[in-house]
C-alpha atoms as a PDB file:
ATOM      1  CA  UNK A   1     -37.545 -22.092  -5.197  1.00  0.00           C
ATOM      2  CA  UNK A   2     -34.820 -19.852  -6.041  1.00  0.00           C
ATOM      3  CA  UNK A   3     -34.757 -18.201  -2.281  1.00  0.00           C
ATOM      4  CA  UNK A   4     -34.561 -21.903  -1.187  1.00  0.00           C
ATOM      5  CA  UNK A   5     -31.437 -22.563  -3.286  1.00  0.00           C
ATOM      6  CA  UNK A   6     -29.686 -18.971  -2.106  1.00  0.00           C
ATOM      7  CA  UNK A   7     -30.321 -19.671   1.636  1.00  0.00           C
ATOM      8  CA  UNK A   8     -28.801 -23.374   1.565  1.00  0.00           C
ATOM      9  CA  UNK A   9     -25.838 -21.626  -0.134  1.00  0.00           C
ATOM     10  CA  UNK A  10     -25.408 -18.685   1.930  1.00  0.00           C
ATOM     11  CA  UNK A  11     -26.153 -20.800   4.938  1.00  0.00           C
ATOM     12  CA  UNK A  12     -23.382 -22.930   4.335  1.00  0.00           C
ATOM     13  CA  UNK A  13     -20.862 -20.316   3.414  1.00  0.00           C
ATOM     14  CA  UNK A  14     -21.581 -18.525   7.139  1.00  0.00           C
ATOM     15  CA  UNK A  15     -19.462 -21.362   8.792  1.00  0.00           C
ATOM     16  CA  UNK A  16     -16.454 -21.036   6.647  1.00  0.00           C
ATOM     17  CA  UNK A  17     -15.964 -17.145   6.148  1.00  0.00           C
ATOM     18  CA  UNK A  18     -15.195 -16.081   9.100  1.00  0.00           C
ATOM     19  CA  UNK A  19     -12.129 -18.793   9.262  1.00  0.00           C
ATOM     20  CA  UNK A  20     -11.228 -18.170   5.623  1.00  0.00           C
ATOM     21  CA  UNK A  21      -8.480 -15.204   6.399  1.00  0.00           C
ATOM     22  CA  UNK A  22      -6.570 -17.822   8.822  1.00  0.00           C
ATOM     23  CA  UNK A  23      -7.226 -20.895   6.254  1.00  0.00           C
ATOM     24  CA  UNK A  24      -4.167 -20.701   4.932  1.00  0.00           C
ATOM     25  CA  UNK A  25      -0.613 -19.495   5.785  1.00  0.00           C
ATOM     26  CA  UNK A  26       0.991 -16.852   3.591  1.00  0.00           C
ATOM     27  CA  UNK A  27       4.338 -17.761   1.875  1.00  0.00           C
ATOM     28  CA  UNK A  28       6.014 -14.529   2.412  1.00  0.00           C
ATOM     29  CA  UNK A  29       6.420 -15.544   6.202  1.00  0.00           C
ATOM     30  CA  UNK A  30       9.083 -17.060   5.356  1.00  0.00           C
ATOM     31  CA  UNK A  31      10.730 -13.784   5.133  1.00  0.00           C
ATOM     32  CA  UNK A  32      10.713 -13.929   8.640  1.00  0.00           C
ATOM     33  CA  UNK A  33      13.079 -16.988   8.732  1.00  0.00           C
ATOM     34  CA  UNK A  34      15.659 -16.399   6.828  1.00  0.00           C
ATOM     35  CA  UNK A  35      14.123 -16.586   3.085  1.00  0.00           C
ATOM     36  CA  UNK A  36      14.600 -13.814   0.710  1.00  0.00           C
ATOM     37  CA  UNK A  37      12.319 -12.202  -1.546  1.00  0.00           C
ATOM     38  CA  UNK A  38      13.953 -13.184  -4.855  1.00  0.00           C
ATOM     39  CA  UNK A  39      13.171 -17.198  -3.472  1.00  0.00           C
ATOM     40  CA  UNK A  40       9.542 -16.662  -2.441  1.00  0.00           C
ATOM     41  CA  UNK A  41       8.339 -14.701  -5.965  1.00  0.00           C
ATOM     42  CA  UNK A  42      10.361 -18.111  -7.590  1.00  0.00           C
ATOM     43  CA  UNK A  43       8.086 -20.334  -5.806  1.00  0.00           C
ATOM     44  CA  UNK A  44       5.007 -17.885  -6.634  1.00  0.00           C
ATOM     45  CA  UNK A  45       6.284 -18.693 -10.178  1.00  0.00           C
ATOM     46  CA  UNK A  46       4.814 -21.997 -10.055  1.00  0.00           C
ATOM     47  CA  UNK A  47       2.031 -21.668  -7.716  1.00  0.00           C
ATOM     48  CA  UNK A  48       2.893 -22.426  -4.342  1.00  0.00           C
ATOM     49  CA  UNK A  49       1.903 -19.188  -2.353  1.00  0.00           C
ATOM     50  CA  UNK A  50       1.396 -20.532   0.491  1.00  0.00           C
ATOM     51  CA  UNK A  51       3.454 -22.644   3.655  1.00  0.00           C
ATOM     52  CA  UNK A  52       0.870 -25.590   3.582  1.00  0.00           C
ATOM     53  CA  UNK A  53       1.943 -25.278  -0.743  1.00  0.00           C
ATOM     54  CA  UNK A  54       5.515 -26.314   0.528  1.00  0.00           C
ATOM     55  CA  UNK A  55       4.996 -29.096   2.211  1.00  0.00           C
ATOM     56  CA  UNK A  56       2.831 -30.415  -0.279  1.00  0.00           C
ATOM     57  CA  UNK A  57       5.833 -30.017  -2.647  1.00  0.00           C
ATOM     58  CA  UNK A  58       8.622 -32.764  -2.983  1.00  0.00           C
ATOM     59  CA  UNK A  59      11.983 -31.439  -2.386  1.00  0.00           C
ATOM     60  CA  UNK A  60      12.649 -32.971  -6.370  1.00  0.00           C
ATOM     61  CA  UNK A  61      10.008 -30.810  -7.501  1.00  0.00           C
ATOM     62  CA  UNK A  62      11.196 -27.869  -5.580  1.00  0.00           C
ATOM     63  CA  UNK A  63      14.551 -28.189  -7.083  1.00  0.00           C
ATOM     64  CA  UNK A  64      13.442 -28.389 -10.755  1.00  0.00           C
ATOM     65  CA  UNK A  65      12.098 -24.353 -10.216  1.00  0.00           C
ATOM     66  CA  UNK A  66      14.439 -22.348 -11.468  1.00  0.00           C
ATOM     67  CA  UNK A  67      17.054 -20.565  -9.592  1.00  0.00           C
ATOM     68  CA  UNK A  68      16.689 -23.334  -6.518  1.00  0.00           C
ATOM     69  CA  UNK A  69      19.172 -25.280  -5.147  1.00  0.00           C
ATOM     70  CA  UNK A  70      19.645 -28.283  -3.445  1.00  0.00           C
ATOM     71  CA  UNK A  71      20.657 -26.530   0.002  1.00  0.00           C
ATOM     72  CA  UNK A  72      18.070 -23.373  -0.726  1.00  0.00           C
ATOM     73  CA  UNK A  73      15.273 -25.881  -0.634  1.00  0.00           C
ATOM     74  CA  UNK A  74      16.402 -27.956   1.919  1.00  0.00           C
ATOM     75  CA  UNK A  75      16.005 -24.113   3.844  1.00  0.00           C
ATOM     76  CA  UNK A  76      12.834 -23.622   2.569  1.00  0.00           C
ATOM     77  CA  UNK A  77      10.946 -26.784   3.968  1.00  0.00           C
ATOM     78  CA  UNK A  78      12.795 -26.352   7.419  1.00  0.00           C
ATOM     79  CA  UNK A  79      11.572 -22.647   7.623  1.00  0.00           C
ATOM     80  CA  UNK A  80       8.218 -24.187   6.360  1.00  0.00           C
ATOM     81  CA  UNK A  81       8.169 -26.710   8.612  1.00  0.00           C
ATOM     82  CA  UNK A  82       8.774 -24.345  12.125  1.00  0.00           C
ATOM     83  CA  UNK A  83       5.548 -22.445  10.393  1.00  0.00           C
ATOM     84  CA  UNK A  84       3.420 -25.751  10.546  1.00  0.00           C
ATOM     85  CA  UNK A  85       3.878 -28.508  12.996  1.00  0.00           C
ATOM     86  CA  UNK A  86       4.373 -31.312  10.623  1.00  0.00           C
ATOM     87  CA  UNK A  87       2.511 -33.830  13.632  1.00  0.00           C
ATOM     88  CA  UNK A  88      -0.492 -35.606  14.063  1.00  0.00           C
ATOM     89  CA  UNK A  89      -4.353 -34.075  14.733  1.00  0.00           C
ATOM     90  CA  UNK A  90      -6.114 -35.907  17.096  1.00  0.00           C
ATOM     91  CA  UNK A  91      -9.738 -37.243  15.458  1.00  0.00           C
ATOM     92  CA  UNK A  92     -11.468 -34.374  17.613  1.00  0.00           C
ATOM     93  CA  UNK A  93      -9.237 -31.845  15.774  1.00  0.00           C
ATOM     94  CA  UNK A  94      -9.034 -33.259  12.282  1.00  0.00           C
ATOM     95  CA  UNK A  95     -13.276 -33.125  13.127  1.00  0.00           C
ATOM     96  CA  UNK A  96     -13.359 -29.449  13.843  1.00  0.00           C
ATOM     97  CA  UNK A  97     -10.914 -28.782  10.895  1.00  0.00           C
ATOM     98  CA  UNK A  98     -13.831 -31.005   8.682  1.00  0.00           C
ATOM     99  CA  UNK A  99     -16.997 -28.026   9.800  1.00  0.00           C
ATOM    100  CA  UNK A 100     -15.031 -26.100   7.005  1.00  0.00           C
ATOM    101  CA  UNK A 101     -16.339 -27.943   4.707  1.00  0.00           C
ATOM    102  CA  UNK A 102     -19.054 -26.688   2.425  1.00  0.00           C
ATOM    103  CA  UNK A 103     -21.857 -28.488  -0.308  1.00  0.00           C
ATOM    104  CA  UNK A 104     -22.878 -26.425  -3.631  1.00  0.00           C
ATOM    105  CA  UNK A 105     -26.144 -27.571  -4.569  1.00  0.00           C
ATOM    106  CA  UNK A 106     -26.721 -29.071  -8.327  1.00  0.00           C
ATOM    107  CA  UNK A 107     -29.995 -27.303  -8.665  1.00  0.00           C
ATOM    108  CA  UNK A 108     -31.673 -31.066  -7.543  1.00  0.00           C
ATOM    109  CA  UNK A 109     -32.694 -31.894  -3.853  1.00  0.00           C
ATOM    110  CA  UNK A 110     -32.608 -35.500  -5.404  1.00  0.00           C
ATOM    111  CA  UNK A 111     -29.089 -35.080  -7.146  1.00  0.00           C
ATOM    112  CA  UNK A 112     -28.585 -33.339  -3.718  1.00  0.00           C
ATOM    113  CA  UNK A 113     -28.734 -36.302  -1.707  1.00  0.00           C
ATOM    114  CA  UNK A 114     -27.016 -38.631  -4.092  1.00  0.00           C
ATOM    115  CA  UNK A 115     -23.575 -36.737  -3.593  1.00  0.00           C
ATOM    116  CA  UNK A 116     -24.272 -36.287   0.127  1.00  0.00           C
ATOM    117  CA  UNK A 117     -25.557 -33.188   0.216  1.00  0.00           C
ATOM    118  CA  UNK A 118     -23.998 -31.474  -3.223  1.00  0.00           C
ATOM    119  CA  UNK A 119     -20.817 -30.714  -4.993  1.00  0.00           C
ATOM    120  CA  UNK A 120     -18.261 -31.051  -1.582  1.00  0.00           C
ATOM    121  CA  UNK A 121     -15.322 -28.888  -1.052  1.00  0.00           C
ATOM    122  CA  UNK A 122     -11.853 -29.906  -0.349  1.00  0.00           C
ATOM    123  CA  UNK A 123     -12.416 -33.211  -2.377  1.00  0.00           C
ATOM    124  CA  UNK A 124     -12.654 -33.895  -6.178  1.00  0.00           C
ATOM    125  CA  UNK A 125     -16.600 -34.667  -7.539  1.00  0.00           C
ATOM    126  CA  UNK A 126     -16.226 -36.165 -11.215  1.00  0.00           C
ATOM    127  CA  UNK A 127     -19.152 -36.894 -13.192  1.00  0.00           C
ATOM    128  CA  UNK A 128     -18.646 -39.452 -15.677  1.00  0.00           C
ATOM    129  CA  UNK A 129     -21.112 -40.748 -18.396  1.00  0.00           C
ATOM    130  CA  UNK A 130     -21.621 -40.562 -22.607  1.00  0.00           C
ATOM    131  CA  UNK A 131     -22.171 -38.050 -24.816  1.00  0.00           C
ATOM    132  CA  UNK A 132     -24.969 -35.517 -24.134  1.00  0.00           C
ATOM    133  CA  UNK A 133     -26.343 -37.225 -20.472  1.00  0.00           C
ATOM    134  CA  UNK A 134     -26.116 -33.934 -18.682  1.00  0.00           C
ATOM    135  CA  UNK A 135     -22.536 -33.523 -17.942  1.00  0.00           C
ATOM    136  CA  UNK A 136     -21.770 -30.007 -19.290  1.00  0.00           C
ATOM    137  CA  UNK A 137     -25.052 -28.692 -18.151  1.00  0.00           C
ATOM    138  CA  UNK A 138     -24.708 -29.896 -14.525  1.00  0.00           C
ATOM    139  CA  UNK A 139     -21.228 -27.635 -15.109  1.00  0.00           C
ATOM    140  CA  UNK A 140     -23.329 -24.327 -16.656  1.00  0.00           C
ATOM    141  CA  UNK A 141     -25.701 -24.765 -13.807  1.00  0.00           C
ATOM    142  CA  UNK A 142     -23.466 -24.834 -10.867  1.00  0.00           C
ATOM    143  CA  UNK A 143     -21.535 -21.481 -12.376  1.00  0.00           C
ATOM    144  CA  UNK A 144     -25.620 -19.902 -12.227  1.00  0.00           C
ATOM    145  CA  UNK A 145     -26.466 -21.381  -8.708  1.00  0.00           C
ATOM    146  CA  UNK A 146     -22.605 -20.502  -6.604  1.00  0.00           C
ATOM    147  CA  UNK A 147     -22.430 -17.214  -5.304  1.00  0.00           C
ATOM    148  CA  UNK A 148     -18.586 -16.856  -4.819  1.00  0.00           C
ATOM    149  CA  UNK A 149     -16.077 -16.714  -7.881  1.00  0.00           C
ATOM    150  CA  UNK A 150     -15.992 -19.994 -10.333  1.00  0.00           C
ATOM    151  CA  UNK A 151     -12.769 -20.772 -11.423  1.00  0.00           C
ATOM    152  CA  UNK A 152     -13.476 -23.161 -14.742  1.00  0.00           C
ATOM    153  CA  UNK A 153     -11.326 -24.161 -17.922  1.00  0.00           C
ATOM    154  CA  UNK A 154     -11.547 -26.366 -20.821  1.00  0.00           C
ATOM    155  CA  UNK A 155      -9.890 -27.394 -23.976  1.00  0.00           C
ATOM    156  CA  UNK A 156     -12.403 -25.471 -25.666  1.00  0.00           C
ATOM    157  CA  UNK A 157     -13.445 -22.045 -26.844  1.00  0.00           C
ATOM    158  CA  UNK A 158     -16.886 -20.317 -25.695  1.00  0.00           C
ATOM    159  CA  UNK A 159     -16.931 -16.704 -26.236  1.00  0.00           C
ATOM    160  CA  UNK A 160     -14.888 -13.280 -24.426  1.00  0.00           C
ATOM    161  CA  UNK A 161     -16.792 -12.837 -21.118  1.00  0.00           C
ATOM    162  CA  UNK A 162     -14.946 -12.805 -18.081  1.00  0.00           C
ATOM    163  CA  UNK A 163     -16.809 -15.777 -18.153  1.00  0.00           C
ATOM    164  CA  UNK A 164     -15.838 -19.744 -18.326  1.00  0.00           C
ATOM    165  CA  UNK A 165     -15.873 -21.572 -21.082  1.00  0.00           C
ATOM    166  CA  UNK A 166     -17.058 -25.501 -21.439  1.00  0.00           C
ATOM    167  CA  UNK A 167     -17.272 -27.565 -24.752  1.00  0.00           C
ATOM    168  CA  UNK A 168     -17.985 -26.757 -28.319  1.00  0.00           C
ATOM    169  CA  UNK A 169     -21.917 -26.943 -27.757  1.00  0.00           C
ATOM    170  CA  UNK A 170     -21.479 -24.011 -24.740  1.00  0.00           C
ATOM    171  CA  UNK A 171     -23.074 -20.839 -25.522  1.00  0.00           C
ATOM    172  CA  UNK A 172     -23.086 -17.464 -23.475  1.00  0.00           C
ATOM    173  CA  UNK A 173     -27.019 -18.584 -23.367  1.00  0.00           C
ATOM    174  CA  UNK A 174     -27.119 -21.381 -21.678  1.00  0.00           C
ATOM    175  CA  UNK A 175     -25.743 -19.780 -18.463  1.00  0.00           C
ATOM    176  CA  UNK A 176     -28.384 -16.874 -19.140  1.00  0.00           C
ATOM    177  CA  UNK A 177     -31.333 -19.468 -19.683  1.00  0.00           C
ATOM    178  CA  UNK A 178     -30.627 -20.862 -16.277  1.00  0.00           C
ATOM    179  CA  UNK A 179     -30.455 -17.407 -14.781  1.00  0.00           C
ATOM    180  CA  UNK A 180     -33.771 -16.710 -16.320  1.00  0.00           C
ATOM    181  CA  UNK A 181     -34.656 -19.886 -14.437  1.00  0.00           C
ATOM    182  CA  UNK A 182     -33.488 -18.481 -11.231  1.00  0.00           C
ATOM    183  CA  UNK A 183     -34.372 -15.115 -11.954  1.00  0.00           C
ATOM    184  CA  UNK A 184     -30.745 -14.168 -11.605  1.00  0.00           C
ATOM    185  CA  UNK A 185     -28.920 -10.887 -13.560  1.00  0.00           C
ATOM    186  CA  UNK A 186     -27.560 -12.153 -16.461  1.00  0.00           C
ATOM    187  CA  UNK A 187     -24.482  -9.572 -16.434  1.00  0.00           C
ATOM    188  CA  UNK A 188     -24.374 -10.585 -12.241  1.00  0.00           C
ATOM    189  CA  UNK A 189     -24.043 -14.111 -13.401  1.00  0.00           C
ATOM    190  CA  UNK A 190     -21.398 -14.075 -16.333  1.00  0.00           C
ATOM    191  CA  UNK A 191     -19.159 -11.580 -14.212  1.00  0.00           C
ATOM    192  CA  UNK A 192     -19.315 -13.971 -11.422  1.00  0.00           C
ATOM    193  CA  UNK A 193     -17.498 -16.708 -13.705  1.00  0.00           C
ATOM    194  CA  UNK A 194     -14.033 -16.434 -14.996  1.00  0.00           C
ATOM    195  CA  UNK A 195     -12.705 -18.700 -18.061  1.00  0.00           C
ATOM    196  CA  UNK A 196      -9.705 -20.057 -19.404  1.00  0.00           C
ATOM    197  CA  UNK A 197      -9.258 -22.499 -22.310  1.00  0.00           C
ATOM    198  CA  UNK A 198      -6.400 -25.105 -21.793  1.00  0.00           C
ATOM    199  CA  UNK A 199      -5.166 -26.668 -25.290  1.00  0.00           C
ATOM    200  CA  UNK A 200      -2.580 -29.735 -24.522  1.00  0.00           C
ATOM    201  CA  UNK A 201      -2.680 -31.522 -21.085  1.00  0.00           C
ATOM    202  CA  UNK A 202       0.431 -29.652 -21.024  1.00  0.00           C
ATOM    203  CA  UNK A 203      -1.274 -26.531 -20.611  1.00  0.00           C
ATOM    204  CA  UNK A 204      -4.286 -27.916 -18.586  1.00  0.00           C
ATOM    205  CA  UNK A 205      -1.347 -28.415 -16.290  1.00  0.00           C
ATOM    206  CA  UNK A 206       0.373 -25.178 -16.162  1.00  0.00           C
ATOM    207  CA  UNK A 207      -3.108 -23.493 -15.789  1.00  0.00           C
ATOM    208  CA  UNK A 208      -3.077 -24.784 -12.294  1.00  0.00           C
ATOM    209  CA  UNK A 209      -0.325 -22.851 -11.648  1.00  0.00           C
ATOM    210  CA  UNK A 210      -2.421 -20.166 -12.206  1.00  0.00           C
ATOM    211  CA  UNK A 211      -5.081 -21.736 -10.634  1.00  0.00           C
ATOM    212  CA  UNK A 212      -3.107 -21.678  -7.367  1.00  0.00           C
ATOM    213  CA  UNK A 213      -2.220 -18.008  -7.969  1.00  0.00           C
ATOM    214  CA  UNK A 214      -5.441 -16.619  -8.472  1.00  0.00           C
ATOM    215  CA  UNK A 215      -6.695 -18.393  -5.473  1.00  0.00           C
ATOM    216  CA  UNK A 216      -4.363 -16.982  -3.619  1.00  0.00           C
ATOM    217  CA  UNK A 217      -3.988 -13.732  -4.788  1.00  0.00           C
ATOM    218  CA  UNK A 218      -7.890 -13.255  -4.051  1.00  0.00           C
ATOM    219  CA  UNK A 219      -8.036 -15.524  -0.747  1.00  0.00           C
ATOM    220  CA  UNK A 220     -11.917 -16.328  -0.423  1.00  0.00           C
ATOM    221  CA  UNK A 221     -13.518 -15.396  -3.860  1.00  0.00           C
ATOM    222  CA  UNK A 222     -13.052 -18.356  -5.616  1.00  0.00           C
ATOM    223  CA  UNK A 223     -14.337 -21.473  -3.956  1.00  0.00           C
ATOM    224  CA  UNK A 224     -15.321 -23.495  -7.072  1.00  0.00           C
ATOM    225  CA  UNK A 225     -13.103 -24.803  -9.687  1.00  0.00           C
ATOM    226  CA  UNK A 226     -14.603 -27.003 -12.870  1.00  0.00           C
ATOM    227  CA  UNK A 227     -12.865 -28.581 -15.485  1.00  0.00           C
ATOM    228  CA  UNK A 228     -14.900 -30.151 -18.170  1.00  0.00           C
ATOM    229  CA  UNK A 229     -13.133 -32.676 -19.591  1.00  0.00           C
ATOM    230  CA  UNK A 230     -10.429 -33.363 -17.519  1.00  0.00           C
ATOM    231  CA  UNK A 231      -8.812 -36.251 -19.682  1.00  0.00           C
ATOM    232  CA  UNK A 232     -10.137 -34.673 -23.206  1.00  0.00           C
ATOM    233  CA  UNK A 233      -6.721 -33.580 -24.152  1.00  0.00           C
ATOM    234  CA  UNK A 234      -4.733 -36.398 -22.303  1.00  0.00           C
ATOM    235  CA  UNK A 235      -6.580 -39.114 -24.905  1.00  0.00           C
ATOM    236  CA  UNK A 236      -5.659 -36.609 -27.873  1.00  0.00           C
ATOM    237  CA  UNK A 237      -1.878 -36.131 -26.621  1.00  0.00           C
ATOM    238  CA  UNK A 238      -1.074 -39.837 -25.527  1.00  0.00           C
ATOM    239  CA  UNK A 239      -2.186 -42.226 -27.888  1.00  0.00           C
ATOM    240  CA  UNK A 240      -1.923 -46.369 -28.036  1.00  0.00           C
ATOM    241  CA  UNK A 241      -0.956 -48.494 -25.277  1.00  0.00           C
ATOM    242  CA  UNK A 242       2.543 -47.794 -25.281  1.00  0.00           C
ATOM    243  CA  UNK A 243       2.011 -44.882 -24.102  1.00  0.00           C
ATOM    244  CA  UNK A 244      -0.910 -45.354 -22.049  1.00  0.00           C
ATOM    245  CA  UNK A 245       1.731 -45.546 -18.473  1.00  0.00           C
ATOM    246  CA  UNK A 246       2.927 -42.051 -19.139  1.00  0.00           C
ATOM    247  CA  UNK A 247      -0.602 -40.826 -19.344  1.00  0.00           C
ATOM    248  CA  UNK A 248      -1.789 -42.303 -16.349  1.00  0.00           C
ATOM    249  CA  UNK A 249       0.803 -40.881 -14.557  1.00  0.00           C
ATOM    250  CA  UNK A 250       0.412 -37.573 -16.015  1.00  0.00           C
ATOM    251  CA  UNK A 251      -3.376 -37.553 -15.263  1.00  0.00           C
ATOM    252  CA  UNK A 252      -2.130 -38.984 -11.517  1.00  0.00           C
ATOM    253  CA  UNK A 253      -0.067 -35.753 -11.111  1.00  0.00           C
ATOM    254  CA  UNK A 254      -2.888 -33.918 -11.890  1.00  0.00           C
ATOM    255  CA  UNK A 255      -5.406 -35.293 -10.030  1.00  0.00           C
ATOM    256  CA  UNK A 256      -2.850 -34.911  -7.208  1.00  0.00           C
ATOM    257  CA  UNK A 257      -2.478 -30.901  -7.953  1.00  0.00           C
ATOM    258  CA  UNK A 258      -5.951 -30.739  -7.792  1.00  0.00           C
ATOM    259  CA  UNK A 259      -6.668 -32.277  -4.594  1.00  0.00           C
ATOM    260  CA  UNK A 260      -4.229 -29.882  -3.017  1.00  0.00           C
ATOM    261  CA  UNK A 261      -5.503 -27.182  -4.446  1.00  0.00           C
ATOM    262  CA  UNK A 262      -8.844 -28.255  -2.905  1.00  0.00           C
ATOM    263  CA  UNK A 263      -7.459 -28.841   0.668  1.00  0.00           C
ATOM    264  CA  UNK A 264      -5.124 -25.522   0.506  1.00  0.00           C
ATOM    265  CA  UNK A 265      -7.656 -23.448  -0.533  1.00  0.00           C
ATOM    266  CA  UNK A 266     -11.068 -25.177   1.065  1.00  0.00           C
ATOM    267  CA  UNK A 267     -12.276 -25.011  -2.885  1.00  0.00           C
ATOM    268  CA  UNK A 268     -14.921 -27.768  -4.372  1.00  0.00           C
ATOM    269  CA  UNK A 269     -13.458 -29.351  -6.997  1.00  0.00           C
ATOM    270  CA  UNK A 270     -15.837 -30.606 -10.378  1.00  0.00           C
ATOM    271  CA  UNK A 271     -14.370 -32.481 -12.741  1.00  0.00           C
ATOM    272  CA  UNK A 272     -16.027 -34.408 -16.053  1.00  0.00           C
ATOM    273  CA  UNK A 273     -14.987 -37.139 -18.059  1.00  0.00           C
ATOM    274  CA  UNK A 274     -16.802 -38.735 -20.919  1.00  0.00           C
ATOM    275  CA  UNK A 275     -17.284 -42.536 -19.900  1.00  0.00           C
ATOM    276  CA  UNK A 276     -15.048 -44.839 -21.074  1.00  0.00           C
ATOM    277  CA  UNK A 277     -14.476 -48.832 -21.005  1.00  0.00           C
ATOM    278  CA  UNK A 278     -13.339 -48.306 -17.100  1.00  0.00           C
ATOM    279  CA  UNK A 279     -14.523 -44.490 -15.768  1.00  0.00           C
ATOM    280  CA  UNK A 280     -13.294 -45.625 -12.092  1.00  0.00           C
ATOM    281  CA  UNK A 281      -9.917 -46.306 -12.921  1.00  0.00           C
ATOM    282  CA  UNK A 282      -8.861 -42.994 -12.387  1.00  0.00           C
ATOM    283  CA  UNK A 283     -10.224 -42.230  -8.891  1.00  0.00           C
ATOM    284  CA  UNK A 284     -11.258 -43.924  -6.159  1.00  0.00           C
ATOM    285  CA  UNK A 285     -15.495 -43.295  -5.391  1.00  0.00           C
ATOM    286  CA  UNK A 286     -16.321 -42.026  -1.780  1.00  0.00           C
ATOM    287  CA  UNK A 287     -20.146 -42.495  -2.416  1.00  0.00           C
ATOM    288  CA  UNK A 288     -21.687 -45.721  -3.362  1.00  0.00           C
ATOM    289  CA  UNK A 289     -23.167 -46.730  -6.683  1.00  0.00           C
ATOM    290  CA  UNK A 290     -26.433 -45.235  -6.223  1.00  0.00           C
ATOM    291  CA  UNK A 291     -29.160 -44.193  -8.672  1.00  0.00           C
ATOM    292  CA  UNK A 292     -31.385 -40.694  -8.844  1.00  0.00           C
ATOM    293  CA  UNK A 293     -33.957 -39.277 -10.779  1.00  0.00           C
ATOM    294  CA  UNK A 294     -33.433 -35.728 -12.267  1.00  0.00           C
ATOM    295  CA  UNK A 295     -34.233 -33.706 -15.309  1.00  0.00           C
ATOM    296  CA  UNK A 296     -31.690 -31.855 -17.985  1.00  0.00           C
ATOM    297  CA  UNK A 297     -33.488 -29.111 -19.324  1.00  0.00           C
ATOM    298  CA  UNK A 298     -33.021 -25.467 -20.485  1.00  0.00           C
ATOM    299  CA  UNK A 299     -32.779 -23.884 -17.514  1.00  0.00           C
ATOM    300  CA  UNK A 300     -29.876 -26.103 -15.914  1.00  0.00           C
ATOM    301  CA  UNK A 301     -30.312 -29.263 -13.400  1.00  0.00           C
ATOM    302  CA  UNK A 302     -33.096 -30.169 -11.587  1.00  0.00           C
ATOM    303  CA  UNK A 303     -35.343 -32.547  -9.849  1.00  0.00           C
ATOM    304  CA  UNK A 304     -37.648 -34.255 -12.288  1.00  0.00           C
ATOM    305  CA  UNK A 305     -41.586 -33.715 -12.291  1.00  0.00           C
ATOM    306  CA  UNK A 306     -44.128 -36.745 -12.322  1.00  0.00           C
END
């Protein structure tokens, strides 16, 4: 079962790794037109470290880093923009730019197939639902069952391991009982995670930053990036309806970081969110409202016996 799970993995990963050095565009070529060095490590700063980063910026946001200017940015995203044609990709191209995309199995053929195939990259997968239906465990398993670096943080603590951490019920064994199930190294899997622990939406936000940097800094290690919850700290920081707007728009920004991230880097993107009176609200579903049949157990996600 276990060899199964590897191949689809490894299978998958073939068509993207030999791209993944020309995926993005380094921001220190801007060097090469007419941006110094002081300007570039400012924009590092804050996470954009690469020329697709910059145009994905607004020139407002560019201008609230530090030590930019009005005319120093309005450089910037010309110099960016003779580095990328801003155009138009024909369907054909935009097509062949798509067979970078990769699926990270759940650990369930039938879980599988309800997501299209698994967890897809360069998009955001959220799972939504109540307390204790799974959530944090589908999380824990895809850490086990990825074989490139998993990027994960939550407002909670777990334990010292250059490991993730997930919600106040994780435990350093849960990712070791589904390693067990897999027989996996337990010392393999844990190193293969790394954790931080946001504790405001504030610094859920800044993390990204770092998100971006660590993505870039190690260009093809990472390609999976959990957050479990994502709007946890938001209800605990904005509370009441008056100031329910600057939430939303908060979360929107975000969501938007994230699905940058996603595209700049070709990383999947897992998200959860306890349900709430309107879980869709948020984002906007790709796959229909479908059902599936799967089992929570010990040993991670998986398809459910008769």
């Amino acid at each position: 079962m276990m060899k199964s799970l590897e191949d689809q993995v490894v299978q998958e990963e073939l068509g993207y790794q030999d791209d993944e050095e020309s995926f993005f565009q380094d921001i220190d070529l801007l060097q090469k037109h007419g941006i110094n060095v002081a300007d570039i490590k400012k924009l590092k700063s804050v996470g954009i470290c690469t020329i697709k980063g910059i145009q994905m910026t607004t020139r407002r946001a560019l201008c609230n880093v530090k030590g930019l200017s009005e005319a120093k940015v309005d450089k910037i995203k010309e110099a960016a923009n003779k580095l990328i044609e801003p155009g138009f990709l024909t369907a054909s191209e935009y097509s062949e730019k798509r067979r970078l995309v990769f699926h990270i199995t759940t650990g369930s053929q039938e879980f599988d197939k309800l997501l299209g195939g698994g967890i897809e990259s360069m998009a955001i997968t959220e799972a939504f639902g109540e307390f204790r239906t799974g959530k944090t465990q589908l999380s824990h398993t895809l850490c086990v069952l990825f074989w490139n670096g998993v990027l994960l943080f939550s407002e909670h603590s777990l334990y010292k391991e250059k490991s993730l951490t997930l919600i106040n019920t994780s435990r350093p064994d849960r990712l070791r009982d589904i390693a067990d199930r897999f027989n996996l190294d337990h010392d393999a899997v844990l190193d293969n995670v790394l954790y931080a622990r946001a504790y405001t939406s504030e610094h859920q936000m800044e993390l990204l930053d770092y998100v971006a940097a660590k993505f870039h800094e190690e260009a093809g290690i990472f390609k999976l990036l959990i957050i479990d919850s994502i709007m946890a700290l938001f209800r605990v920081d904005f509370s009441g309806r008056g100031e329910l707007a600057e939430r939303q728009q908060k979360l929107a920004q975000m969501l938007s970081r994230l699905q940058k991230i996603s595209e700049e880097y070709n990383v999947a993107v897992f998200v959860t969110n306890q349900m709430t009176a309107d879980p869709g609200a948020t984002m906007t579903p790709e796959m229909p409202e479908n059902e599936a049949t799967f089992a929570i157990t010990a040993g991670g996600i998986g398809d459910a016996k008769e």
